[in-house]
PDB file of N, CA and C in Angstrom:
ATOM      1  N   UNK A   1     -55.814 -68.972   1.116  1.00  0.00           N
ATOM      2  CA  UNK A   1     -55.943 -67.599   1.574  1.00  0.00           C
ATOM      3  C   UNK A   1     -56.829 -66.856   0.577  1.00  0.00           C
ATOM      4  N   UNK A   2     -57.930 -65.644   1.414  1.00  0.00           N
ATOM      5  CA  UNK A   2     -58.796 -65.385   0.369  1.00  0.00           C
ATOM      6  C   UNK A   2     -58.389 -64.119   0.044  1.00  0.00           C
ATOM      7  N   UNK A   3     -58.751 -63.610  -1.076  1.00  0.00           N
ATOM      8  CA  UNK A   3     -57.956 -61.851  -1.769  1.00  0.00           C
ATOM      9  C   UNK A   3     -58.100 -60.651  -0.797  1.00  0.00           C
ATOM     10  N   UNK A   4     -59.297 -61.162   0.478  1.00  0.00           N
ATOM     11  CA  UNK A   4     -58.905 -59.994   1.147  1.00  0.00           C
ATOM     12  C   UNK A   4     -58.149 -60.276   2.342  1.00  0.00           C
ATOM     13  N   UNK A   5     -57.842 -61.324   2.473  1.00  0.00           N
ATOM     14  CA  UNK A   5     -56.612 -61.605   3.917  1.00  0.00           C
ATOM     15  C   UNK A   5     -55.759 -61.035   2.736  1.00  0.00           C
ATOM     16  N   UNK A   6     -55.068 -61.815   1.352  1.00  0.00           N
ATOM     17  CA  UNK A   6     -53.610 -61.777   0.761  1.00  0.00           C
ATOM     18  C   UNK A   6     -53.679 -60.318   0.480  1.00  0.00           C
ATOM     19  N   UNK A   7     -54.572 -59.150   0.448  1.00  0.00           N
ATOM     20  CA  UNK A   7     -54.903 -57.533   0.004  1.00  0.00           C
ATOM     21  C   UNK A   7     -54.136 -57.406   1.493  1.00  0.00           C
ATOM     22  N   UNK A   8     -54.903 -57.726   2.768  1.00  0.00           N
ATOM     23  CA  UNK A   8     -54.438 -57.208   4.092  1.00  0.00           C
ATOM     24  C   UNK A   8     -53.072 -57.299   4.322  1.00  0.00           C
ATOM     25  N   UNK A   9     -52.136 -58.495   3.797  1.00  0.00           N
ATOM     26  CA  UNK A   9     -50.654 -58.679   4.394  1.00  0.00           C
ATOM     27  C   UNK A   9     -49.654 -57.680   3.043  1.00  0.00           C
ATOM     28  N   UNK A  10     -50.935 -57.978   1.833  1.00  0.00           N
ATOM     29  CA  UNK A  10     -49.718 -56.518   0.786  1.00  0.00           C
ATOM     30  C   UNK A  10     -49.434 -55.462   1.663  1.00  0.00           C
ATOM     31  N   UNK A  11     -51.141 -54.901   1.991  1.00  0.00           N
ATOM     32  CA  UNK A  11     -50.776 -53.632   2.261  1.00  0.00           C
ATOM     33  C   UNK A  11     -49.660 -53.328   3.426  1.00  0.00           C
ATOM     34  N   UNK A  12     -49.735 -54.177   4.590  1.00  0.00           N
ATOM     35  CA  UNK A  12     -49.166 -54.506   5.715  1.00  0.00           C
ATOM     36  C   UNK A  12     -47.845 -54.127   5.392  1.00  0.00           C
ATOM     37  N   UNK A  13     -47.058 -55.064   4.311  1.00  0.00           N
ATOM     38  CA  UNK A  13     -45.657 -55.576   3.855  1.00  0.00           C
ATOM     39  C   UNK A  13     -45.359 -54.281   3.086  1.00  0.00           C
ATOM     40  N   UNK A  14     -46.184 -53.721   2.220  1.00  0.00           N
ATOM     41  CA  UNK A  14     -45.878 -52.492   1.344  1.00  0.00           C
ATOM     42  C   UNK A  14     -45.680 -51.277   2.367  1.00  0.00           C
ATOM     43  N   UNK A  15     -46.188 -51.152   3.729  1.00  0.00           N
ATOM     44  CA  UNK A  15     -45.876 -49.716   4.859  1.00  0.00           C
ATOM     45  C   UNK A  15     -45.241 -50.267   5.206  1.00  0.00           C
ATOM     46  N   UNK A  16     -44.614 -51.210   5.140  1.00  0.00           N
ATOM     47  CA  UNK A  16     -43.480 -51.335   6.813  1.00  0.00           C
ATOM     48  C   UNK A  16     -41.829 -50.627   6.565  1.00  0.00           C
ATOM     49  N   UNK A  17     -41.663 -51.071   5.081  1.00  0.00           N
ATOM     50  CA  UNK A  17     -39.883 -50.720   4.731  1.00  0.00           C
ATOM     51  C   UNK A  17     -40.385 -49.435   4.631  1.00  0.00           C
ATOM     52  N   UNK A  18     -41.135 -48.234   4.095  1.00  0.00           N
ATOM     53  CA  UNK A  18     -41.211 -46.719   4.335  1.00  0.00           C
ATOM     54  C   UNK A  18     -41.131 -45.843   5.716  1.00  0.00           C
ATOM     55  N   UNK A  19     -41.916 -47.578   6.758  1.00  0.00           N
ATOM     56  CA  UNK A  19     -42.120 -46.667   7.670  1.00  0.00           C
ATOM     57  C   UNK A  19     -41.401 -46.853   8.760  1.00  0.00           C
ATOM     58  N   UNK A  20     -40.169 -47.876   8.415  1.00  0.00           N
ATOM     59  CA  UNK A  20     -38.606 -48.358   8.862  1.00  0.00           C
ATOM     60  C   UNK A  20     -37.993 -47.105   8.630  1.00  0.00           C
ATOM     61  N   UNK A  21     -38.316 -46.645   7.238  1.00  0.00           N
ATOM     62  CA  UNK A  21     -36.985 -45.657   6.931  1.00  0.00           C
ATOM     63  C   UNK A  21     -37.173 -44.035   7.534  1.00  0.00           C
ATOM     64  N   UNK A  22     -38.766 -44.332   7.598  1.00  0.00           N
ATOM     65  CA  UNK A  22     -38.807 -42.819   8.278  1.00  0.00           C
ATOM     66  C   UNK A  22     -38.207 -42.865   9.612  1.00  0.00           C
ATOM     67  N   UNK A  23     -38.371 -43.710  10.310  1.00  0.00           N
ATOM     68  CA  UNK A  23     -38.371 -43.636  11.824  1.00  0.00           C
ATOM     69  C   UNK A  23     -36.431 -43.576  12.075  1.00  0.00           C
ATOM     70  N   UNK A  24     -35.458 -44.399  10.638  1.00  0.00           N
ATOM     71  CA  UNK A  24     -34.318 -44.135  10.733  1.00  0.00           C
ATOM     72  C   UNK A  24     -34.180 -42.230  10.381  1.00  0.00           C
ATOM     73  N   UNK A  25     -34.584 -41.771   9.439  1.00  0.00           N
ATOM     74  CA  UNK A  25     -34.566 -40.532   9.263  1.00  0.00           C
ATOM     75  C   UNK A  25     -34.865 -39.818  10.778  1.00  0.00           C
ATOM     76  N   UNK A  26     -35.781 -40.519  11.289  1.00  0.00           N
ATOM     77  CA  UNK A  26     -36.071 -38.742  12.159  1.00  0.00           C
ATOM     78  C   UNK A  26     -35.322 -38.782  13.109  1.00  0.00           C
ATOM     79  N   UNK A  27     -34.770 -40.041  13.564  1.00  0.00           N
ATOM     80  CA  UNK A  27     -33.522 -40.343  14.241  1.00  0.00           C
ATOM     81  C   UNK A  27     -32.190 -39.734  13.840  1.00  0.00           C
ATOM     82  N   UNK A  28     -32.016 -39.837  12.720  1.00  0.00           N
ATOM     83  CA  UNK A  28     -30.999 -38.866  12.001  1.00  0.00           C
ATOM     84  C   UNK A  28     -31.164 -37.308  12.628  1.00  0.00           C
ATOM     85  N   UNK A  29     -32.288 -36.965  12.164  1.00  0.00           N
ATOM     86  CA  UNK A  29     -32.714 -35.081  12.360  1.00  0.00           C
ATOM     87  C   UNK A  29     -32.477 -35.268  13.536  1.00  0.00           C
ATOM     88  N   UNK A  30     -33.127 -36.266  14.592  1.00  0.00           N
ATOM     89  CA  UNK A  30     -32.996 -35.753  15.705  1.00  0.00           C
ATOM     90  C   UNK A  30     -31.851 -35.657  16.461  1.00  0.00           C
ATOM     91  N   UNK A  31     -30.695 -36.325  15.760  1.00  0.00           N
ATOM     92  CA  UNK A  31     -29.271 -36.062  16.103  1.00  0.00           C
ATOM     93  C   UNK A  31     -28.635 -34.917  15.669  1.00  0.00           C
ATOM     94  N   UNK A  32     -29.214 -34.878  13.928  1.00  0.00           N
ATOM     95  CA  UNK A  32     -28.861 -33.199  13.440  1.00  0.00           C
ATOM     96  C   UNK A  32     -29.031 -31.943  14.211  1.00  0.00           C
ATOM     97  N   UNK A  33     -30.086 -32.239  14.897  1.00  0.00           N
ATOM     98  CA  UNK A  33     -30.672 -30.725  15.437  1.00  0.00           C
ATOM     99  C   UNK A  33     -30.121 -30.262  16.335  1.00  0.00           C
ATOM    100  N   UNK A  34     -29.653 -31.713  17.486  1.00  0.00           N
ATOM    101  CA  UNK A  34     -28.655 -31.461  18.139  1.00  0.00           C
ATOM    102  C   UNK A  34     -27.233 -30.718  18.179  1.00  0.00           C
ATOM    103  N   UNK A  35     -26.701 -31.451  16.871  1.00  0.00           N
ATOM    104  CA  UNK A  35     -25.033 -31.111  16.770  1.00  0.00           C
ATOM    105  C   UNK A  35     -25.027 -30.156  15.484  1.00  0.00           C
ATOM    106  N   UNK A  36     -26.325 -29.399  15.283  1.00  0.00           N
ATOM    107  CA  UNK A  36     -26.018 -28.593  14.079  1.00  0.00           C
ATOM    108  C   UNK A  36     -27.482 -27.766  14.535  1.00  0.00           C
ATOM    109  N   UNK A  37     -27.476 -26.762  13.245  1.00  0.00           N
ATOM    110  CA  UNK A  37     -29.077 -25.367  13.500  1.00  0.00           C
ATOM    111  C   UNK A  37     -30.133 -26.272  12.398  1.00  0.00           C
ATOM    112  N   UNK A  38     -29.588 -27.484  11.905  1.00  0.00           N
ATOM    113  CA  UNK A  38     -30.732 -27.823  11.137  1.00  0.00           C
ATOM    114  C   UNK A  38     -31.669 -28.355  11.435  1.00  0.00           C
ATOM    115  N   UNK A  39     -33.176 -28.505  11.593  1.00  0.00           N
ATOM    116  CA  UNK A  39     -34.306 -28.864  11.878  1.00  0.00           C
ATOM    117  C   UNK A  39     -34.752 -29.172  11.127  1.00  0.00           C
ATOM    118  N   UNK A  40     -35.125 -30.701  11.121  1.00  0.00           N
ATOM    119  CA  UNK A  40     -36.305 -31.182  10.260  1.00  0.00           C
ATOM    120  C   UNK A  40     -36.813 -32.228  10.929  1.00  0.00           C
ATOM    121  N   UNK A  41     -37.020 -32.124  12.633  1.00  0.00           N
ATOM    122  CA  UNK A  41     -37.691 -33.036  13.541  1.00  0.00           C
ATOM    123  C   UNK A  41     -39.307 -32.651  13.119  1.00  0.00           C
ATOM    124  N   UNK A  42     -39.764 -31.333  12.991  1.00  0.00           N
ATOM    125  CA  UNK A  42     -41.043 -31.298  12.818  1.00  0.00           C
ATOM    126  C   UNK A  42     -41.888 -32.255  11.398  1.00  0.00           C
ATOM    127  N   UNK A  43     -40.865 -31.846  10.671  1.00  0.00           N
ATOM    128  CA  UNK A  43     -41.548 -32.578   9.286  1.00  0.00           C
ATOM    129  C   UNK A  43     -41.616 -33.737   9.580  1.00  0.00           C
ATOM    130  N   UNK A  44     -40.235 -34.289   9.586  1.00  0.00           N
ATOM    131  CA  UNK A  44     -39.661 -35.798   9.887  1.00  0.00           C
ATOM    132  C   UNK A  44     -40.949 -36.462  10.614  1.00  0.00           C
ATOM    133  N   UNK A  45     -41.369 -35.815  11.860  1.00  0.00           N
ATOM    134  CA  UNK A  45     -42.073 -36.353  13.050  1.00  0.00           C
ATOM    135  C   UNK A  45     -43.281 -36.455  12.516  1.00  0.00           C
ATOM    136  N   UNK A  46     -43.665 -35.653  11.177  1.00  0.00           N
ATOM    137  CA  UNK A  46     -45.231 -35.861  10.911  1.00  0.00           C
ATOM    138  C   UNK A  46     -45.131 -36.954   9.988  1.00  0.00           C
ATOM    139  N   UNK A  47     -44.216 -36.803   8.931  1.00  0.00           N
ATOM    140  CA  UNK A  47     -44.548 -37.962   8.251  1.00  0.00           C
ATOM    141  C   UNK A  47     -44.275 -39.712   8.778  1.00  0.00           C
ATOM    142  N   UNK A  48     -43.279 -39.374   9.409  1.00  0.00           N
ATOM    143  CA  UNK A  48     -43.371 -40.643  10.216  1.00  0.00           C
ATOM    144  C   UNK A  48     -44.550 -41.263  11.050  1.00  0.00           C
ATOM    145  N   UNK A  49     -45.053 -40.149  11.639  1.00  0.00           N
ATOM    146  CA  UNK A  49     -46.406 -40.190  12.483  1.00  0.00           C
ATOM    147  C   UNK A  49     -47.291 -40.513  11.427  1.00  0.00           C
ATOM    148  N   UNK A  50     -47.333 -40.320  10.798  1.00  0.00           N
ATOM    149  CA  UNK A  50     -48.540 -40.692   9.544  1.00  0.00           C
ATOM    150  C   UNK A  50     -48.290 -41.925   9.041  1.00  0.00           C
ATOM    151  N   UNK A  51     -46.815 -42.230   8.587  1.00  0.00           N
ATOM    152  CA  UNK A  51     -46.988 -43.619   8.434  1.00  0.00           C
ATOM    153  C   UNK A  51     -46.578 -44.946   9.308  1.00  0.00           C
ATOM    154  N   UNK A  52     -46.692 -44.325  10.732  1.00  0.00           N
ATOM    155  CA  UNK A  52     -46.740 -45.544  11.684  1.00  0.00           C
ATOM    156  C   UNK A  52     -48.173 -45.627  12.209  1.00  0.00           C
ATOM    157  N   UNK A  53     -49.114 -44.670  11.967  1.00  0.00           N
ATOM    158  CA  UNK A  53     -50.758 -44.536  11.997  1.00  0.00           C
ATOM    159  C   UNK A  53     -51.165 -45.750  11.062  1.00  0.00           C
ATOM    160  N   UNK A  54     -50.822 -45.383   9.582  1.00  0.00           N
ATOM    161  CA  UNK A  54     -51.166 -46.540   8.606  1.00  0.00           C
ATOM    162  C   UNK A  54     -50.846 -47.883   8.821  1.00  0.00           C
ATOM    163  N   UNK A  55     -49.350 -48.195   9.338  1.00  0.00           N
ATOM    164  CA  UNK A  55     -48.994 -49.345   9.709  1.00  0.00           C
ATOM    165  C   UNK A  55     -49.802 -49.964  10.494  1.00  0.00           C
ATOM    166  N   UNK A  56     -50.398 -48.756  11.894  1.00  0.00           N
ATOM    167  CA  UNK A  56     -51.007 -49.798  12.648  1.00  0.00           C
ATOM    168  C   UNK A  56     -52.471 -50.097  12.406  1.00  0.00           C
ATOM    169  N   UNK A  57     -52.941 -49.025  11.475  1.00  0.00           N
ATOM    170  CA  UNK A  57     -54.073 -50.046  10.519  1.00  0.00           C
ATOM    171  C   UNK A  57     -53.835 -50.919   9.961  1.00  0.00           C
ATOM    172  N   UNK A  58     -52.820 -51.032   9.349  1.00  0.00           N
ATOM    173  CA  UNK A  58     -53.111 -51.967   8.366  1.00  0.00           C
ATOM    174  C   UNK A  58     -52.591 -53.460   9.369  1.00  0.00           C
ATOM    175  N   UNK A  59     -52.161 -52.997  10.480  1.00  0.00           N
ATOM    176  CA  UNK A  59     -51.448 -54.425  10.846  1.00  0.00           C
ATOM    177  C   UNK A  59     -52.853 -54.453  11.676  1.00  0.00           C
ATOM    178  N   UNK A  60     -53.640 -53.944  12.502  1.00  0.00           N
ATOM    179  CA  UNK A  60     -55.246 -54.668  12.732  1.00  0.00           C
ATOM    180  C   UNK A  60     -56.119 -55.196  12.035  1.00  0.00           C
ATOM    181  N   UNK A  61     -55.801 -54.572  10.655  1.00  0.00           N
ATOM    182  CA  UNK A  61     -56.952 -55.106   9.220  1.00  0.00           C
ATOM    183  C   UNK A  61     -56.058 -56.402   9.227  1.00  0.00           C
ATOM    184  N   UNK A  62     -54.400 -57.012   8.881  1.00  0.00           N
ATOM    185  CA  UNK A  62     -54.390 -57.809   8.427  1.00  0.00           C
ATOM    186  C   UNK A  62     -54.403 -58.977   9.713  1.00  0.00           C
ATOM    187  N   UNK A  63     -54.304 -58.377  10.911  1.00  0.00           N
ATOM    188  CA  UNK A  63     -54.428 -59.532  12.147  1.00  0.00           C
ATOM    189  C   UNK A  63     -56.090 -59.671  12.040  1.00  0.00           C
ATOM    190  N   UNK A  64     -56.773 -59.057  11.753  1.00  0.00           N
ATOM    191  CA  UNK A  64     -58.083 -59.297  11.956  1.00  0.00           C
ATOM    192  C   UNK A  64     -58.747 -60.471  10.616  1.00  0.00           C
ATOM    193  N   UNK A  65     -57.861 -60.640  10.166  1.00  0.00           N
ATOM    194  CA  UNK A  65     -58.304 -61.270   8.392  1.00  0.00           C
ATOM    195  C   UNK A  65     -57.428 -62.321   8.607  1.00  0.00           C
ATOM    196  N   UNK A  66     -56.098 -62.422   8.780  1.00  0.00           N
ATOM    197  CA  UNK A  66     -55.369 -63.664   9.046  1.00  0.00           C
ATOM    198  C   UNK A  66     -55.677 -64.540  10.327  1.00  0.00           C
ATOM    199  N   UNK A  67     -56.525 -64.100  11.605  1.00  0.00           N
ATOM    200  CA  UNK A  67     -56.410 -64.234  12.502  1.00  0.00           C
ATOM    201  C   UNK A  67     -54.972 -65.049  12.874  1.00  0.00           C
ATOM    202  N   UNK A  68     -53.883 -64.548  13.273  1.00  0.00           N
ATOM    203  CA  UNK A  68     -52.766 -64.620  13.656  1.00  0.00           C
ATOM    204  C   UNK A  68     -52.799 -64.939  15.391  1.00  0.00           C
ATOM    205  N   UNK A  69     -52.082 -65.726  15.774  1.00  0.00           N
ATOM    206  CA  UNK A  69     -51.831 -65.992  16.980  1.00  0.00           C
ATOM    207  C   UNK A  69     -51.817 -64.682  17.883  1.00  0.00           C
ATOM    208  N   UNK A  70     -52.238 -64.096  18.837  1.00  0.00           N
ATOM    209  CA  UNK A  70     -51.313 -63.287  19.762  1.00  0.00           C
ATOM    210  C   UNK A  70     -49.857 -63.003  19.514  1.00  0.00           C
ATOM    211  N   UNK A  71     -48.974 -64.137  19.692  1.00  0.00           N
ATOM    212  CA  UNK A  71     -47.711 -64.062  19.695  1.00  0.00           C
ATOM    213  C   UNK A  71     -47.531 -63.320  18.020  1.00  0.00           C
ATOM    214  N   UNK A  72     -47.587 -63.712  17.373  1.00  0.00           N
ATOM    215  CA  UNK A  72     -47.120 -62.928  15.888  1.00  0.00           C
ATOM    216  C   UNK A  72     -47.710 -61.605  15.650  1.00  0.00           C
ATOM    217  N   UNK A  73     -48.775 -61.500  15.997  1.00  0.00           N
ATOM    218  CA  UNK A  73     -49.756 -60.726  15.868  1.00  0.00           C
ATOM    219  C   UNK A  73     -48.683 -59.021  16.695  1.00  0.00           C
ATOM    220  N   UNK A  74     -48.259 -59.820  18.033  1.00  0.00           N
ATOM    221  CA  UNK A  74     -47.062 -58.882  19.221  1.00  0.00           C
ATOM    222  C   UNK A  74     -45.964 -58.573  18.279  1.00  0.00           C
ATOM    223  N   UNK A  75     -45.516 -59.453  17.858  1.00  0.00           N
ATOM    224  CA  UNK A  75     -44.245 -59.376  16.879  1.00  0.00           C
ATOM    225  C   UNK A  75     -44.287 -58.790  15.522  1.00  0.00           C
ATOM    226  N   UNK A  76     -45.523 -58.564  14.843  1.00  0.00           N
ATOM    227  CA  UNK A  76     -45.104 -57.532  13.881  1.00  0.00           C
ATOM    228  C   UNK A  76     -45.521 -56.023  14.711  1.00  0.00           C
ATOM    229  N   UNK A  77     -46.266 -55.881  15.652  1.00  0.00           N
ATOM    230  CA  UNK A  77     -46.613 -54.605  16.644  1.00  0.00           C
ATOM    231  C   UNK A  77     -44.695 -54.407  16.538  1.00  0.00           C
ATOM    232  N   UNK A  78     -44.001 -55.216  17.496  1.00  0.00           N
ATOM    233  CA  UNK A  78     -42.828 -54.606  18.349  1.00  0.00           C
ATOM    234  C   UNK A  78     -42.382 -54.650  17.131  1.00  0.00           C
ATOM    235  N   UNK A  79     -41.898 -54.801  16.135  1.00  0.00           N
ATOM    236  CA  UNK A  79     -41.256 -54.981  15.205  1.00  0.00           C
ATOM    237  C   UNK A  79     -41.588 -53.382  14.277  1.00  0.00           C
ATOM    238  N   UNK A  80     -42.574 -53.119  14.430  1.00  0.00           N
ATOM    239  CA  UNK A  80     -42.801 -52.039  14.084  1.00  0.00           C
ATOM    240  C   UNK A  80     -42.186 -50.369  15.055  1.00  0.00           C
ATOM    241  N   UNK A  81     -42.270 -50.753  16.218  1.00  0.00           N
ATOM    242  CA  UNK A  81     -41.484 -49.393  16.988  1.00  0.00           C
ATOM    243  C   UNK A  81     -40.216 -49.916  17.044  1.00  0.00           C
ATOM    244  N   UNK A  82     -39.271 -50.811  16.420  1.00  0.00           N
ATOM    245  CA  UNK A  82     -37.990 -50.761  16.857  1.00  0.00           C
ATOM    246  C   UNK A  82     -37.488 -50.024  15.301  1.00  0.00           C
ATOM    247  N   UNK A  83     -36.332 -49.586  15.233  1.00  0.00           N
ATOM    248  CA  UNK A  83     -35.931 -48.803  14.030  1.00  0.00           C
ATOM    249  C   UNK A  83     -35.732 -49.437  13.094  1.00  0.00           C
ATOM    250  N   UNK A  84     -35.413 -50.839  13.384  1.00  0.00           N
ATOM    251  CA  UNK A  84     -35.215 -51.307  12.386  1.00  0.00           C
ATOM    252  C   UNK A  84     -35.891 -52.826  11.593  1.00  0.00           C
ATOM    253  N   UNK A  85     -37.108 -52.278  13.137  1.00  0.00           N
ATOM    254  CA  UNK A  85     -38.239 -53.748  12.622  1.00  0.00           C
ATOM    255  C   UNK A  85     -38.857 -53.889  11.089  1.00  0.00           C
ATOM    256  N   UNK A  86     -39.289 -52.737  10.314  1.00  0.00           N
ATOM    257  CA  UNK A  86     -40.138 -52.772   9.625  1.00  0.00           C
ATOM    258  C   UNK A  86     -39.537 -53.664   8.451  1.00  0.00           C
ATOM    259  N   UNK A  87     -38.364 -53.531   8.301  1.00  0.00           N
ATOM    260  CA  UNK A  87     -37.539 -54.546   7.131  1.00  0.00           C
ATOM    261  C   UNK A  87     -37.343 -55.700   6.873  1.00  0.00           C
ATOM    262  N   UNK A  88     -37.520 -56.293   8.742  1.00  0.00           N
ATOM    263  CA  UNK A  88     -37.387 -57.468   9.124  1.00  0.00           C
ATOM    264  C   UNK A  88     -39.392 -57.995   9.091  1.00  0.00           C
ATOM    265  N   UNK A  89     -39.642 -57.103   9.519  1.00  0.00           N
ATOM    266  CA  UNK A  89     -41.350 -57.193   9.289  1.00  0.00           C
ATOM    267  C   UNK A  89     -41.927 -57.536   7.638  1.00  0.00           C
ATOM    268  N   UNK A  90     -41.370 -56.848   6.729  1.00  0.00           N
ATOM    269  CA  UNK A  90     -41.545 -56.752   5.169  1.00  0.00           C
ATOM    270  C   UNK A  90     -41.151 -57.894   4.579  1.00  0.00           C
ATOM    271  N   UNK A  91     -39.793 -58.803   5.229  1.00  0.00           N
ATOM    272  CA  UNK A  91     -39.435 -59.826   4.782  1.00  0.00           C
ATOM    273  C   UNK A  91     -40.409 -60.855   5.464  1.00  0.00           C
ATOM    274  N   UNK A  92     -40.512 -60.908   6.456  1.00  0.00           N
ATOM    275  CA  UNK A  92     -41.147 -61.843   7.269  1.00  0.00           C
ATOM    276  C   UNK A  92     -42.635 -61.781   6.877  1.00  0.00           C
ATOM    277  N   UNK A  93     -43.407 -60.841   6.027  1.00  0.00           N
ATOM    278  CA  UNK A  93     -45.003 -60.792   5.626  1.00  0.00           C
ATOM    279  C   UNK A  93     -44.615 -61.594   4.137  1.00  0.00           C
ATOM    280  N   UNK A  94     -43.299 -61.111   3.331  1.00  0.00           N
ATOM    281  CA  UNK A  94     -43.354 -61.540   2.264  1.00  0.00           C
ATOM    282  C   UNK A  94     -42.940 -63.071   1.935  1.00  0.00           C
ATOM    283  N   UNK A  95     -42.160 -63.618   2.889  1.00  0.00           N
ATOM    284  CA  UNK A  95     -42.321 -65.214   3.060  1.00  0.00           C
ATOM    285  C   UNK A  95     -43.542 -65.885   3.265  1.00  0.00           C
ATOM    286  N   UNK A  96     -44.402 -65.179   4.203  1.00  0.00           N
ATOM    287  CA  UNK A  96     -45.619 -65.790   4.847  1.00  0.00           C
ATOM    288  C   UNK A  96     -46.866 -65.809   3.489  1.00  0.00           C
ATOM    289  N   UNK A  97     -46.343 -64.625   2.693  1.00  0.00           N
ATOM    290  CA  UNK A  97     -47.407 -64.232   1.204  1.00  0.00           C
ATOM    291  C   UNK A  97     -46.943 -65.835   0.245  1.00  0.00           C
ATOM    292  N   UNK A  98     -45.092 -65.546   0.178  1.00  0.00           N
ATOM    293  CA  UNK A  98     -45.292 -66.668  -0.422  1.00  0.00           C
ATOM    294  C   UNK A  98     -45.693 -67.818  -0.217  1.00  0.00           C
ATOM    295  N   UNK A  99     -45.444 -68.238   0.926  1.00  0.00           N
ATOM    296  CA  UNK A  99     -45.773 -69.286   1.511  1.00  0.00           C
ATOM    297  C   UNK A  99     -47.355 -70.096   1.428  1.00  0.00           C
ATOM    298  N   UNK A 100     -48.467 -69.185   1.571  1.00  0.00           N
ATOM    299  CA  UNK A 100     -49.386 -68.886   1.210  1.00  0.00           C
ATOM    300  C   UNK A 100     -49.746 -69.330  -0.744  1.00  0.00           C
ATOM    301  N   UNK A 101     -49.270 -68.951  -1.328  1.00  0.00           N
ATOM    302  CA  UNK A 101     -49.269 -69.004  -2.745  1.00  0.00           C
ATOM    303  C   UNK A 101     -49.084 -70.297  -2.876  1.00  0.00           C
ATOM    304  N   UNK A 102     -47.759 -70.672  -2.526  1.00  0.00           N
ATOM    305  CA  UNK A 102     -47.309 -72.360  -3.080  1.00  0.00           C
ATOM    306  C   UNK A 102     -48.657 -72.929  -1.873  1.00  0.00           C
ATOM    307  N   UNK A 103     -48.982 -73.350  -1.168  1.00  0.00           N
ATOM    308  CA  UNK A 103     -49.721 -73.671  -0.832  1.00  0.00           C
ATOM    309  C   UNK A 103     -51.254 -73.787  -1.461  1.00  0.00           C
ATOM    310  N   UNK A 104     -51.751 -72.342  -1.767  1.00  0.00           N
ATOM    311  CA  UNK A 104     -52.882 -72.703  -2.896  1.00  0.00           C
ATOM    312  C   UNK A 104     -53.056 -73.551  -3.814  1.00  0.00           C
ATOM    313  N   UNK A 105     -51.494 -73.093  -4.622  1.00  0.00           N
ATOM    314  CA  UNK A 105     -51.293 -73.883  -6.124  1.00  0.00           C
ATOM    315  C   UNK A 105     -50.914 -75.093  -5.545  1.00  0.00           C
ATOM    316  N   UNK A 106     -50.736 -75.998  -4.712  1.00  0.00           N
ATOM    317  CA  UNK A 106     -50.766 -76.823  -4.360  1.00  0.00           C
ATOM    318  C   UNK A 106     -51.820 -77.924  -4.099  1.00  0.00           C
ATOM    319  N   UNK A 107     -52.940 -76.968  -3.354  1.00  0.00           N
ATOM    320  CA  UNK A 107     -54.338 -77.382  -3.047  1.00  0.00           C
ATOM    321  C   UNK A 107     -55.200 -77.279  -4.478  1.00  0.00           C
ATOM    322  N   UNK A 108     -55.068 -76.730  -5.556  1.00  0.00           N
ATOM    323  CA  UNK A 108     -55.341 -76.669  -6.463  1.00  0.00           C
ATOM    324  C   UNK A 108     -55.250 -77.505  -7.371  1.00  0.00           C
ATOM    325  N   UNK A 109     -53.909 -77.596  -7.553  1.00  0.00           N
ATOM    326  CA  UNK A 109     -53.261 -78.953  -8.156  1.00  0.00           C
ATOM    327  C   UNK A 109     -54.049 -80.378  -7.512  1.00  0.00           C
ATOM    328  N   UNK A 110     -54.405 -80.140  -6.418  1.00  0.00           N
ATOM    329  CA  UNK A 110     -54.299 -81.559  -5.635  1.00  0.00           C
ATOM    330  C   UNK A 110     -53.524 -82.226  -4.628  1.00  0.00           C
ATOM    331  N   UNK A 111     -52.206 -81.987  -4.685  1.00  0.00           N
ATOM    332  CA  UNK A 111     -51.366 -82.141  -4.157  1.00  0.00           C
ATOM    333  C   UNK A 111     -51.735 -82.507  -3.081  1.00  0.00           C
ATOM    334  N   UNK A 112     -52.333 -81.660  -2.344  1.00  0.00           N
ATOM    335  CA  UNK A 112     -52.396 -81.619  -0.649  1.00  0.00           C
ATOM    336  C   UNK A 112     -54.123 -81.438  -0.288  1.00  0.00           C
ATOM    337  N   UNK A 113     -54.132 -81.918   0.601  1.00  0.00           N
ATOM    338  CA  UNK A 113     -55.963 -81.546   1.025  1.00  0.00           C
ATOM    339  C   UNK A 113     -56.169 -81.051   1.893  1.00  0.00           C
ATOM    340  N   UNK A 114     -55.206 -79.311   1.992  1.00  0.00           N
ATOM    341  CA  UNK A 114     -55.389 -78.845   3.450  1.00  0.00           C
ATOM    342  C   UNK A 114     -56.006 -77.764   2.746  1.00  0.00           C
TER     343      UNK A 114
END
């Protein structure tokens, strides 16, 4: 893997648990606002909106650099609008990073000739 695919799946893996937790937050407010006078759907809704914008850059930069199947490519997308994809998304980029690594140092070593 070359430094700008393994740059594309950091950045990928580094938005997803923030932008898990926003989307649990505004879910929160948006229950608050309901059963109470407190409002913080507007804020909530921007920053979340801002960082599910980034996510889905960064998840075209890193599908476009990994070239990823369709199918995975769908699965960090849906994984990203469910509330609680992005965590499961963050783990699942950071296996694939490591995975990636032992593999180099592998091909490096010799080990393997893929």
């Amino acid at each position: 893997m070359d430094i700008k695919t393994a740059s594309a799946l950091r950045r990928l893996r580094l938005v997803s648990a923030p932008e898990a937790v926003s989307f649990l937050l505004l879910l929160v407010c948006s229950a608050l606002k309901r059963m109470t006078d407190f409002n913080a759907v507007p804020v909530m809704g921007a920053v979340h909106g801002i960082l599910f914008v980034i996510y889905v850059l960064f998840w075209l930069d890193a599908w476009n650099k990994t070239k990823w199947p369709l199918k995975t490519a769908a699965l960090y997308f849906v994984l990203s609008v469910l509330p609680t994809g992005g965590f499961f998304a963050e783990r699942m980029l950071r296996r694939e990073a490591e995975a990636s690594v032992i593999a180099a140092r592998a091909r490096k070593e010799g080990v393997v000739n893929a």
